[in-house]
Structures are given as C-alpha cells and as structure tokens.
C-alpha atoms as a PDB file:
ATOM      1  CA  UNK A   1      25.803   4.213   0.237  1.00  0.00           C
ATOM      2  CA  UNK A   2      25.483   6.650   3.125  1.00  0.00           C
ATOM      3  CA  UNK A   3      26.754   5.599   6.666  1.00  0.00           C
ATOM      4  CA  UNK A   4      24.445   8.749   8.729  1.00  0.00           C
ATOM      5  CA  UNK A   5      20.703   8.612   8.323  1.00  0.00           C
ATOM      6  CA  UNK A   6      20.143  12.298   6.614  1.00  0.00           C
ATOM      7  CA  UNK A   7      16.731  12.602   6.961  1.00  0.00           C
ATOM      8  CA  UNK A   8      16.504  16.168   5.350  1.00  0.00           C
ATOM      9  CA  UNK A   9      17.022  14.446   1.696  1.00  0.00           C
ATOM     10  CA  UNK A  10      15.694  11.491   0.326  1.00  0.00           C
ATOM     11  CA  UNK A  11      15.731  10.107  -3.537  1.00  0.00           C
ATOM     12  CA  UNK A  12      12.219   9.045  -5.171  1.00  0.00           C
ATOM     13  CA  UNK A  13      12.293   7.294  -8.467  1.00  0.00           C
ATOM     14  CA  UNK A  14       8.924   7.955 -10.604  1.00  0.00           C
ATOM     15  CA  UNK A  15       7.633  10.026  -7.699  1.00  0.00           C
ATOM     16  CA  UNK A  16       3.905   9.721  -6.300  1.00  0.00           C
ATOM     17  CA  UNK A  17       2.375  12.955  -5.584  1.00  0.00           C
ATOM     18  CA  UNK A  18       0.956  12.236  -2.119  1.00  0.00           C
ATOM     19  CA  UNK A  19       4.482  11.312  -1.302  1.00  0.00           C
ATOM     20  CA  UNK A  20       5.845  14.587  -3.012  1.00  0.00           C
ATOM     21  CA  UNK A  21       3.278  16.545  -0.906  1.00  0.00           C
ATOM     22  CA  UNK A  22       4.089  14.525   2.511  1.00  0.00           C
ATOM     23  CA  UNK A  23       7.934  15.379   1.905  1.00  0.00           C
ATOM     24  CA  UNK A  24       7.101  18.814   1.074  1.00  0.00           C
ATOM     25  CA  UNK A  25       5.196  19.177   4.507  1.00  0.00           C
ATOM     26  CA  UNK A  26       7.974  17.056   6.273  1.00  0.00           C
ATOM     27  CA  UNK A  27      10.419  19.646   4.569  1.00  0.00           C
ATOM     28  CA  UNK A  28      12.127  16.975   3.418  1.00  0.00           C
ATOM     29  CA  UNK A  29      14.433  17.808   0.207  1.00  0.00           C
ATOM     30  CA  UNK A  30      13.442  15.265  -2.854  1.00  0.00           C
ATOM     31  CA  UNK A  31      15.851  14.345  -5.280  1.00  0.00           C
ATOM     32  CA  UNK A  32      13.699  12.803  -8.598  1.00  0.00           C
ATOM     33  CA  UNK A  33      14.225  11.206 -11.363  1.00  0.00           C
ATOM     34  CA  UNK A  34      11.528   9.782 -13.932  1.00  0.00           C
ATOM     35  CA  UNK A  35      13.005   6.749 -15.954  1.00  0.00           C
ATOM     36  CA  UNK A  36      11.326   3.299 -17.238  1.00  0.00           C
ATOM     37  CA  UNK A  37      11.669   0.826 -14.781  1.00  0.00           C
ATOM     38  CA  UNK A  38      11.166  -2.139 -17.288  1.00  0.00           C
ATOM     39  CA  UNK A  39      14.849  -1.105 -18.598  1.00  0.00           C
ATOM     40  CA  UNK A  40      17.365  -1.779 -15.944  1.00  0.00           C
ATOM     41  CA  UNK A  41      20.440  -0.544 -17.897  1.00  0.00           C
ATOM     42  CA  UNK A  42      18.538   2.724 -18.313  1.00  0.00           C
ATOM     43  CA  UNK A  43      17.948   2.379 -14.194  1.00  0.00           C
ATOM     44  CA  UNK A  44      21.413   1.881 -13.339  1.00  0.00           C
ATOM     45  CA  UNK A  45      22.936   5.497 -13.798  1.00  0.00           C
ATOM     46  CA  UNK A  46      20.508   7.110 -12.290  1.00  0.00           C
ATOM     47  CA  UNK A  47      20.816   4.914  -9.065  1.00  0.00           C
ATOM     48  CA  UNK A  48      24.148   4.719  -9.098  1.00  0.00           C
ATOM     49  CA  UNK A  49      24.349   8.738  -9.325  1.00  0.00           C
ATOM     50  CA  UNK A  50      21.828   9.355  -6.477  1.00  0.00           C
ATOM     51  CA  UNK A  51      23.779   6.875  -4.702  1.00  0.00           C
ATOM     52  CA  UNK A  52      26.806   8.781  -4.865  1.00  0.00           C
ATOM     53  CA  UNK A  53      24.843  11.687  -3.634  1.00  0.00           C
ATOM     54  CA  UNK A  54      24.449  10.250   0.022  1.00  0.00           C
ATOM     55  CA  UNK A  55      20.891   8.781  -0.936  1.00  0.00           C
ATOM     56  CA  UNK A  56      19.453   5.336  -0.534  1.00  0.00           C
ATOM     57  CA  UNK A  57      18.187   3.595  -3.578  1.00  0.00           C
ATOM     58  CA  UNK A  58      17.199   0.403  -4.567  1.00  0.00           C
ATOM     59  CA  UNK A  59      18.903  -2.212  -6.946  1.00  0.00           C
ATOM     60  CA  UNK A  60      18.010  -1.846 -10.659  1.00  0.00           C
ATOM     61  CA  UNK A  61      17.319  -5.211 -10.764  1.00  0.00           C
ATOM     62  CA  UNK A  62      14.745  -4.717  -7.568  1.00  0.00           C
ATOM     63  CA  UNK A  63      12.827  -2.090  -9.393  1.00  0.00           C
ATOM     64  CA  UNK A  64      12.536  -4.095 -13.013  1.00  0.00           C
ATOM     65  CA  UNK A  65      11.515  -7.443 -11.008  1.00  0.00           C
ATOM     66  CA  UNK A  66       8.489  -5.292  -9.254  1.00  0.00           C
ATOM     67  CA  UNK A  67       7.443  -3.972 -12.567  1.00  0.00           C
ATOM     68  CA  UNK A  68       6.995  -6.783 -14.506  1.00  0.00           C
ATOM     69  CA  UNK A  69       3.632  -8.958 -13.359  1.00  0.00           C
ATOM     70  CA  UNK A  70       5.099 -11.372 -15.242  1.00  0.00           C
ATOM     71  CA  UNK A  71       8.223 -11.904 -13.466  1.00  0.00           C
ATOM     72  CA  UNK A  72       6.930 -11.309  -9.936  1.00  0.00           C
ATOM     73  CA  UNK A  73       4.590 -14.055 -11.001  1.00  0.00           C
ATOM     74  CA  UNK A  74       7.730 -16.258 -12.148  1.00  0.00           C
ATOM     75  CA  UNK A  75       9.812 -15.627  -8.709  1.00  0.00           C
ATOM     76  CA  UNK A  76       6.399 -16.867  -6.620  1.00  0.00           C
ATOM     77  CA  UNK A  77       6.024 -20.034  -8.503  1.00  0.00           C
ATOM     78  CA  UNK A  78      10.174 -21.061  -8.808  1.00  0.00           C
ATOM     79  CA  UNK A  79      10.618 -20.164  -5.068  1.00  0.00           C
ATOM     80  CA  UNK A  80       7.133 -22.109  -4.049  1.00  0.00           C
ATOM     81  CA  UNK A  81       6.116 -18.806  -2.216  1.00  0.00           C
ATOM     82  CA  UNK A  82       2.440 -20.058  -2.676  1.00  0.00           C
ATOM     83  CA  UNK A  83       0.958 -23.484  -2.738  1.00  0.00           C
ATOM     84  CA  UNK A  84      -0.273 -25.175  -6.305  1.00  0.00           C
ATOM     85  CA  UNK A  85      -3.698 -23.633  -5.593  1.00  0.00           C
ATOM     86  CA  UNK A  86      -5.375 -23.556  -8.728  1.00  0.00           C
ATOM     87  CA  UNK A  87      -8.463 -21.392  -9.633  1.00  0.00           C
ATOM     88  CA  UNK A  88      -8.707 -18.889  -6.586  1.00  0.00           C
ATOM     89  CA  UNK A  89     -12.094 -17.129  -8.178  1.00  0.00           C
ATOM     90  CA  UNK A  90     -14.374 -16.456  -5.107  1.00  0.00           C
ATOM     91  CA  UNK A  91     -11.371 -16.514  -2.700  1.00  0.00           C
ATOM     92  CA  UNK A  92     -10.937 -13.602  -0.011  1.00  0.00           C
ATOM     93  CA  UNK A  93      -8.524 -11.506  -1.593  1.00  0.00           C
ATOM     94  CA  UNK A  94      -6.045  -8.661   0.479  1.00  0.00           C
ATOM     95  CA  UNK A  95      -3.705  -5.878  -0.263  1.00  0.00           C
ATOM     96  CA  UNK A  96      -0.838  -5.963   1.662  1.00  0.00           C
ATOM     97  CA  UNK A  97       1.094  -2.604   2.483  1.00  0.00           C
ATOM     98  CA  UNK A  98       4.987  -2.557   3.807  1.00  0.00           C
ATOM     99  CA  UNK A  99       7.732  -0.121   4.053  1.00  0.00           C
ATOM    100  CA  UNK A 100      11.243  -1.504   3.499  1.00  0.00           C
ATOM    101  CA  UNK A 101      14.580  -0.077   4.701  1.00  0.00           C
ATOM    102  CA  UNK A 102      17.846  -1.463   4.826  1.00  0.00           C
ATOM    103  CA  UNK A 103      16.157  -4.333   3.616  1.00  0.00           C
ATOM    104  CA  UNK A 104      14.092  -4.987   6.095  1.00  0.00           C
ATOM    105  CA  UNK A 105      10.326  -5.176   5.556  1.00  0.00           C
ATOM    106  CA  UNK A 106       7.767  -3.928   7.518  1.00  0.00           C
ATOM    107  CA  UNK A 107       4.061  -4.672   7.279  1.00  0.00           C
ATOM    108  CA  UNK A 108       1.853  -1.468   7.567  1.00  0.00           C
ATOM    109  CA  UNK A 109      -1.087  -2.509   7.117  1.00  0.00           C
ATOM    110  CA  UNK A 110      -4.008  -5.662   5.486  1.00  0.00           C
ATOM    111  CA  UNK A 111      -6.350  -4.856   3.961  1.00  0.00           C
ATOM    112  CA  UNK A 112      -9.554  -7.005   2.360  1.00  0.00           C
ATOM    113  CA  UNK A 113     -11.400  -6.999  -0.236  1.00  0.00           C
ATOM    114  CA  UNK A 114     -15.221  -7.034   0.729  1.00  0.00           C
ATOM    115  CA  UNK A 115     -18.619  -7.301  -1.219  1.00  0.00           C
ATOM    116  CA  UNK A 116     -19.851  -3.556  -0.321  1.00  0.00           C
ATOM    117  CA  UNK A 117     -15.412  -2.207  -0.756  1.00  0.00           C
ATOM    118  CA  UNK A 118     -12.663  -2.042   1.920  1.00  0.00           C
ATOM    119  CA  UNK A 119     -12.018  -3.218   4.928  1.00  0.00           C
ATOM    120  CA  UNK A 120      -8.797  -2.130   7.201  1.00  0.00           C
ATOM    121  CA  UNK A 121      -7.173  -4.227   9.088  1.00  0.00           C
ATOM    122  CA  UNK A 122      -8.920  -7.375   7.215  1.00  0.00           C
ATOM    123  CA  UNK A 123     -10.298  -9.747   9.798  1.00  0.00           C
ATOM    124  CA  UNK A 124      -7.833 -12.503   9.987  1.00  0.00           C
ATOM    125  CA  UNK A 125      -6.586 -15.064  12.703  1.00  0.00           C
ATOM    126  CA  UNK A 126      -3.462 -13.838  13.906  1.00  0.00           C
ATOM    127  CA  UNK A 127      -1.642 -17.088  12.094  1.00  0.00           C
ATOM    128  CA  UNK A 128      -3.709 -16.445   9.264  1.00  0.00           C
ATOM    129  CA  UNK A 129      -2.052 -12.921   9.289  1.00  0.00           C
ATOM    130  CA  UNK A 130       1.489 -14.147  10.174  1.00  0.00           C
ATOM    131  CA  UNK A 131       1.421 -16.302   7.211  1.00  0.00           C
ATOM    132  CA  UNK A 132       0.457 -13.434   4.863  1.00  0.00           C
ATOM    133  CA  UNK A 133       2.948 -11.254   6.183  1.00  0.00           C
ATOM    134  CA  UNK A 134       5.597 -14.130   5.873  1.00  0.00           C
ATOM    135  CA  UNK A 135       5.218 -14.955   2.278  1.00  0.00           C
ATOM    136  CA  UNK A 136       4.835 -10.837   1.079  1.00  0.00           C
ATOM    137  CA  UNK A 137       8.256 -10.248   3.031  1.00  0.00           C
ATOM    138  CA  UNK A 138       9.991 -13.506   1.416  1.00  0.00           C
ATOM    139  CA  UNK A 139       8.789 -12.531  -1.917  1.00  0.00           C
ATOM    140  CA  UNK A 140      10.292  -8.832  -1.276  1.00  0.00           C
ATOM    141  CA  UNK A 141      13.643 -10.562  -0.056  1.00  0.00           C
ATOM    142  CA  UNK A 142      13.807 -12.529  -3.445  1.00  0.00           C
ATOM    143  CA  UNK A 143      13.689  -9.318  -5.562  1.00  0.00           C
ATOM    144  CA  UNK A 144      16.074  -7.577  -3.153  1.00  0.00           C
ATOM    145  CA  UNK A 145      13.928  -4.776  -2.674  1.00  0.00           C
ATOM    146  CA  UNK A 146      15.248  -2.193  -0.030  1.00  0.00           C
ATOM    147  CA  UNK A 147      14.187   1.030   0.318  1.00  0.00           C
ATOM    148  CA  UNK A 148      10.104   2.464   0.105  1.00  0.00           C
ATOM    149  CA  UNK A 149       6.575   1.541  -0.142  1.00  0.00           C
ATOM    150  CA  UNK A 150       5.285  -1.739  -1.412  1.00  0.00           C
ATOM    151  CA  UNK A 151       1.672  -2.940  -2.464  1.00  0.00           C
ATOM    152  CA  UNK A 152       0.907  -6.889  -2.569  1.00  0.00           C
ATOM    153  CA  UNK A 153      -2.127  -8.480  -3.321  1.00  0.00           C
ATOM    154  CA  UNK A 154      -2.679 -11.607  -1.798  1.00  0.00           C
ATOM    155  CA  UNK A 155      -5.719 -14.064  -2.080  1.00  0.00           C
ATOM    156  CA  UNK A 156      -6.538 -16.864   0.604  1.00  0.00           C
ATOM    157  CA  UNK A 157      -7.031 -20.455  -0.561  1.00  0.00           C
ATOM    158  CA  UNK A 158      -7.701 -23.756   1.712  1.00  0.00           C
ATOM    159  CA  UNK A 159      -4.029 -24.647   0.564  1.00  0.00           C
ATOM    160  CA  UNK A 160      -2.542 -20.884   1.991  1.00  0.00           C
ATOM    161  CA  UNK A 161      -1.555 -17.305   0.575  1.00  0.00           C
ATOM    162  CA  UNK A 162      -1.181 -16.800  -3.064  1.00  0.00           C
ATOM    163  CA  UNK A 163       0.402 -14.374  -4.032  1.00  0.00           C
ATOM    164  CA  UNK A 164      -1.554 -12.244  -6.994  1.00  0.00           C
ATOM    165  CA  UNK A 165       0.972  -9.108  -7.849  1.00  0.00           C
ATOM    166  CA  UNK A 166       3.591  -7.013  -5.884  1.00  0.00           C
ATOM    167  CA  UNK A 167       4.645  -3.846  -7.173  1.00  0.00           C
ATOM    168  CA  UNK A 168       6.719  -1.087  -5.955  1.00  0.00           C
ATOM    169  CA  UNK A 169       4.861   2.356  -4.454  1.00  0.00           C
ATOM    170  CA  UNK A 170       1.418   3.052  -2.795  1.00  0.00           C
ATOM    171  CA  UNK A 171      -1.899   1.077  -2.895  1.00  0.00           C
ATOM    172  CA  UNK A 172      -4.401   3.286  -4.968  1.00  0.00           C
ATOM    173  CA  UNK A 173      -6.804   5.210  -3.068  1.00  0.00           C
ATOM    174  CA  UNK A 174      -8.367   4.990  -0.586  1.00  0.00           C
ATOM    175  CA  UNK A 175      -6.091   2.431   0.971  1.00  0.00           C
ATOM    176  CA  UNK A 176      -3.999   4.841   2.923  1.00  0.00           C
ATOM    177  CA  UNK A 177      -6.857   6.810   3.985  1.00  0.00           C
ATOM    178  CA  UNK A 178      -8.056   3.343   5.471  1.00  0.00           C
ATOM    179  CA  UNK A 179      -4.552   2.972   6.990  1.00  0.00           C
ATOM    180  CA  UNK A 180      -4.528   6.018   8.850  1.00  0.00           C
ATOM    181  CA  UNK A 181      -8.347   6.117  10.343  1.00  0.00           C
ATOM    182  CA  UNK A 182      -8.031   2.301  11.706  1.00  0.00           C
ATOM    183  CA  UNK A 183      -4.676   2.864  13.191  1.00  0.00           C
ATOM    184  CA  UNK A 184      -3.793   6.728  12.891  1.00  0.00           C
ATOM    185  CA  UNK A 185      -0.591   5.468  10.028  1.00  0.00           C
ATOM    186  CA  UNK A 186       0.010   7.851   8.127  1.00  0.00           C
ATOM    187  CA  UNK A 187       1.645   5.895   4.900  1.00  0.00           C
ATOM    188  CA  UNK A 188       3.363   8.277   3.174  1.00  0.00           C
ATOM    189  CA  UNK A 189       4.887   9.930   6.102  1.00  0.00           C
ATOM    190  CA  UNK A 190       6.276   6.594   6.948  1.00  0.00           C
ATOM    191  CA  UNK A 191       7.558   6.068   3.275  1.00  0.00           C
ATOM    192  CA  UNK A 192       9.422   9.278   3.349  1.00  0.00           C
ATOM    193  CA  UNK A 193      11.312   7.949   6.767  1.00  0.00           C
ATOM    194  CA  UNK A 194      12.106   4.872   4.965  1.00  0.00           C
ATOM    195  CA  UNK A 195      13.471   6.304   1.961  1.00  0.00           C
ATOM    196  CA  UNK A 196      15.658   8.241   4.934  1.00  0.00           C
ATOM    197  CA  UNK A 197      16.686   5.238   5.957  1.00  0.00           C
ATOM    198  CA  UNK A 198      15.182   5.664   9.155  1.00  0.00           C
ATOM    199  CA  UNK A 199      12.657   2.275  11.060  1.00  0.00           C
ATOM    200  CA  UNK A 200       9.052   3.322  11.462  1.00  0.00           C
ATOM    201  CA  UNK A 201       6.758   2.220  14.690  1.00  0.00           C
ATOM    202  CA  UNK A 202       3.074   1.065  13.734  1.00  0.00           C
ATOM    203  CA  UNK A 203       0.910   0.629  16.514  1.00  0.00           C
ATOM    204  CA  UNK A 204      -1.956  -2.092  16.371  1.00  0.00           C
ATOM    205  CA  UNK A 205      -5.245  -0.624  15.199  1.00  0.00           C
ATOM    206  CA  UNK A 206      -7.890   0.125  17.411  1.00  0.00           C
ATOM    207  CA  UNK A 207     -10.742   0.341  15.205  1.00  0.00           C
ATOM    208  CA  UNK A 208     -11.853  -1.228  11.808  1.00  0.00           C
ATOM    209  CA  UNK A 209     -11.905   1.379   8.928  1.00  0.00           C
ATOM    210  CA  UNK A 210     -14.100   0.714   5.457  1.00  0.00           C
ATOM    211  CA  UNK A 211     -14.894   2.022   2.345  1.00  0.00           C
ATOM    212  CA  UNK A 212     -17.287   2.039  -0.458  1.00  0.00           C
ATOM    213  CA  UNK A 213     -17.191   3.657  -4.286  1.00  0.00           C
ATOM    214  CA  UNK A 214     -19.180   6.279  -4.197  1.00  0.00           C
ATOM    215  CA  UNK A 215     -19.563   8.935  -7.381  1.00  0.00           C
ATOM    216  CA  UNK A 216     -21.127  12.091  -4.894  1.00  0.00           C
ATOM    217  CA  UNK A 217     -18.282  13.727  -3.211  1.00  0.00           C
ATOM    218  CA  UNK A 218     -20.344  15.563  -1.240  1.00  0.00           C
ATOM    219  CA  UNK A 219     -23.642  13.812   0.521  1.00  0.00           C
ATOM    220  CA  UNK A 220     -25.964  14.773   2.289  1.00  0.00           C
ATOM    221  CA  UNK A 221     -25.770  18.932   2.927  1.00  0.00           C
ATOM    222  CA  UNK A 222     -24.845  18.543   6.293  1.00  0.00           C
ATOM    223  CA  UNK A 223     -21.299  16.319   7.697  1.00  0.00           C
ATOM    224  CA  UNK A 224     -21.934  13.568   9.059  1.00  0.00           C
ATOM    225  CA  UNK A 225     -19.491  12.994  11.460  1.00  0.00           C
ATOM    226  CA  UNK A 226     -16.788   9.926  11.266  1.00  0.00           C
ATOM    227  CA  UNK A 227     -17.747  10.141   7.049  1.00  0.00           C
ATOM    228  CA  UNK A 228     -14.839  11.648   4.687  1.00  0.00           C
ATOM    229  CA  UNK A 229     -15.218  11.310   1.170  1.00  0.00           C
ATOM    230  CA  UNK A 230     -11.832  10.251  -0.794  1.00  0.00           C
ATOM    231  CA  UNK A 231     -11.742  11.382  -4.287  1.00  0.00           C
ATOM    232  CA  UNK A 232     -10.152   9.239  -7.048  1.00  0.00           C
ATOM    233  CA  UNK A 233      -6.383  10.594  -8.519  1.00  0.00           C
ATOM    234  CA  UNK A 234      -6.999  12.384 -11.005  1.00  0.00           C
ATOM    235  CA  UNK A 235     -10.789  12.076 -10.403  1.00  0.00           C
ATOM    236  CA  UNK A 236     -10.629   9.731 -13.598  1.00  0.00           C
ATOM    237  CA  UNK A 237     -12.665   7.068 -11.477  1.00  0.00           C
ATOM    238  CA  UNK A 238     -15.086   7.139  -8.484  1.00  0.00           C
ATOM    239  CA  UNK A 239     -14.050   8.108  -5.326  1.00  0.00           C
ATOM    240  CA  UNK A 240     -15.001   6.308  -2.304  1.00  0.00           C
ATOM    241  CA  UNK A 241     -16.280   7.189   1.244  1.00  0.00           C
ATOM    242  CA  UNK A 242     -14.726   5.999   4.257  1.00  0.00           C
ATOM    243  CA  UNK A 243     -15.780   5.423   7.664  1.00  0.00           C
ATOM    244  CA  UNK A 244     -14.936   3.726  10.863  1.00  0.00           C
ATOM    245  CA  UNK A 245     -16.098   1.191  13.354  1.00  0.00           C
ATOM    246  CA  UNK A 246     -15.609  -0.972  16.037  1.00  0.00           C
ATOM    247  CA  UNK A 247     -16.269  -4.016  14.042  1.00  0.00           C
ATOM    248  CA  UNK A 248     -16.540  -5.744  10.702  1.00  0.00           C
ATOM    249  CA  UNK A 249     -20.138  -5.758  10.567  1.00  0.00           C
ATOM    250  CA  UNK A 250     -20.822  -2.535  12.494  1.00  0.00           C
ATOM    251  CA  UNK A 251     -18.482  -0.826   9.514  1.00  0.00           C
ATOM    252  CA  UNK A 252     -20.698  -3.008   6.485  1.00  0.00           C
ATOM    253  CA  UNK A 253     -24.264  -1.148   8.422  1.00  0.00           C
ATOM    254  CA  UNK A 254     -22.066   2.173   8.231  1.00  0.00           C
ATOM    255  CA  UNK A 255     -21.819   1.855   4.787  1.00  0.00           C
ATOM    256  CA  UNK A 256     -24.995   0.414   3.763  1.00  0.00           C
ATOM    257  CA  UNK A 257     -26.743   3.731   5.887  1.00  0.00           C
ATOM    258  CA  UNK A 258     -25.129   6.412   4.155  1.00  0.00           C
ATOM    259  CA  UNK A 259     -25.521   4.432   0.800  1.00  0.00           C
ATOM    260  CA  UNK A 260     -29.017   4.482   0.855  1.00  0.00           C
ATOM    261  CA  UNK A 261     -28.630   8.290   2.621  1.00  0.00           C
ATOM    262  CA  UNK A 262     -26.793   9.253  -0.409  1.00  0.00           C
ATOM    263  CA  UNK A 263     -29.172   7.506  -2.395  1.00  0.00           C
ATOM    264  CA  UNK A 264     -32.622   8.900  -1.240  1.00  0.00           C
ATOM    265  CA  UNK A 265     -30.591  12.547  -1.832  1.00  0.00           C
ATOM    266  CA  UNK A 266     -30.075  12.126  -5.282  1.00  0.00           C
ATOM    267  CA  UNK A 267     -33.359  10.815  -6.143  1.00  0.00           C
END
C-alpha cells in the first residue's frame, strides 16, 4: 500500500454515481471495479491488484462483513456493542454518516428520523451524541473497515445505542443534501479525499436542515427561497424537499407550510 497520498487517483469498488460525478468534478482519476461483495475470494484479486496500483482499498473481509445484515448484526451482539435492549419499536432512530481513512473513523454527520422526515444534525445531548459516535466507530474497528463512506443506523433505547445496520457507501437521498445545508459538508467530496487517503475537517453545523417526501418536484410556480427539491435515484421513489432552520421546531413549521403550500396547488 502506497506511502505518498496521490490524490489525483483513487480506487472505488461498486461505484456510486454521485461519487463518480464528485471525482469527475474534483478531476480525480477513478479506478473501478464491480464485483459481489458477499464473495470475498472473488474480492480479493481485485483488491489486491488495485493495491498494487498505488491505491488504497479495504480488506475483503471488511467489505463482506458490511454486506451481510446478518453478520454486522452478529459482530454487535458477540462484542456487546449495544445493550440487551429488546423491542426498540417507537424508539428515536438515527443514521449515522463517517468517512474512514487509514482506519480512522470520522463522524460526518447524525441524522434523525422524525414524524414529518429528516432532521440534520439530530437533536442530541452532546453525551448522548458521544455515545453514538463511540459505538458506530467500535463497530467499524471490528470489521476493519478503512478506507470510504459508511452509513449506520442507530436507534436510542433507555438502556443506550443499538445498533440497527452498517453498511459500506452513502446514506440514500436526501441525507447528504441534509449534510451539506446544516453544515456546508459536502459528503462525497469528502469520500473522494478519503479514498485518497487524505483527513477531512467538518466544522460544527450552524443551522438545523430537514426534509420531507414529497412526489411534486416542482411547487409552487415561483422559488421559494431556502426550499430545494431532491429527487429520488433513479426517480423510482419520491423525492423529498429540504429546507433549513435555526431550530428543530422552526424546521417541522417549515415543512408543514410548504406541505400544505404544495398541497392547496395541486388541488
């Protein structure tokens, strides 16, 4: 494994377009490869190839752990990464986003799960949020997960954190939207560093970004300002609006306005 950070080429296994189109912007060369991550003796050539190219790449092992619900689930319960919590139905539940390089594994961003969508960063006490971010990174360690993007989901009990799935890659739309209008992140630009082997800075979010499902990508005739609509890949399922606030509940009215906007328009 390279020595010098070479961030002009980077190696992407199963590649996401929004990072493909990032790298492309970044003009950042993309070596790809498509393979089944399920098989790890399929996994290992190809790694071990790109490897030898100067690129940084993940363990086989890493990469069949992550896409296997079943064995993430399996490494949470034998390592006691979350407590004997039972039914969790009704719990607050989170997606956690971090970017890991050399090993080391950032958090990006929280976000929650609310009645009316999304809500970025999720309103938690700071050791409410240290604990979250403490169990997501110990469960990455355990699958020795190095390099990219990572998407957790986490839901909150009495007893602590349980950990729900962690796979390898992007949260689905609109989550990195969310990312980047709370706290100006841009996710896939800081996956692409990663992948370069290079640390990325996030700076605390100043605002509260949310978002609803919405099936109008459009609205009312004129913008409304501080309103983008996010469609769906491959528009298979709704898209969602997003907005921003300076609180919680300020960002729930948002939505709830342009809902019933959007609403009165169609009817």
């Amino acid at each position: 494994m390279k020595e010098d950070n070479d961030v002009s080429r980077i190696f992407v296994l199963n590649p996401d377009a929004r990072l493909l189109r990032e790298a492309h912007r970044a003009g950042v060369q993309v070596r790809s490869a498509w393979a089944d991550t399920h098989d790890e003796s399929a996994l290992r050539p190809l790694l071990k190839e790109a490897a030898a190219a100067g690129l940084f790449v993940n363990p086989a092992r890493a990469l069949r752990l992550l896409a296997d619900p079943d064995a993430v689930q399996r490494l949470v319960r034998d390592n006691r990464l979350s407590p004997d919590a039972g039914a969790v139905s009704g719990a607050p539940r989170l997606t956690v986003e971090t970017l890991s390089v050399h090993g080391m594994h950032q958090t990006v961003g929280i976000t929650a799960r609310m009645s009316y969508g999304l809500l970025s960063p999720a309103p938690l006490t700071e050791d409410t949020a240290a604990e979250v971010r403490a169990v997501v990174t110990a469960l990455l360690d355990l699958t020795g997960y190095q390099y990219g993007p990572a998407h957790t989901g986490v839901t909150l009990t009495r007893q602590g954190p349980v950990i729900t799935g962690c796979r390898a890659g992007f949260g689905d739309d609109p989550v990195p939207e969310l990312l980047r209008v709370a706290g100006g992140f841009d996710l896939a630009a800081g996956a692409v560093r990663v992948l370069a082997g290079e640390l990325v800075e996030v700076a605390r979010p100043e605002r509260f970004a949310a978002a609803a499902e919405s099936i109008r990508p459009s609205g009312p005739e004129q913008p409304i300002p501080g309103v983008r609509f996010v469609p769906a890949q491959g528009g298979r399922r709704p898209g969602h609006f997003v907005v921003h606030a300076d609180s919680p509940a300020a960002a729930a009215q948002r939505l709830t306005s342009l809902g019933e906007l959007v609403a009165g328009e169609a009817s």
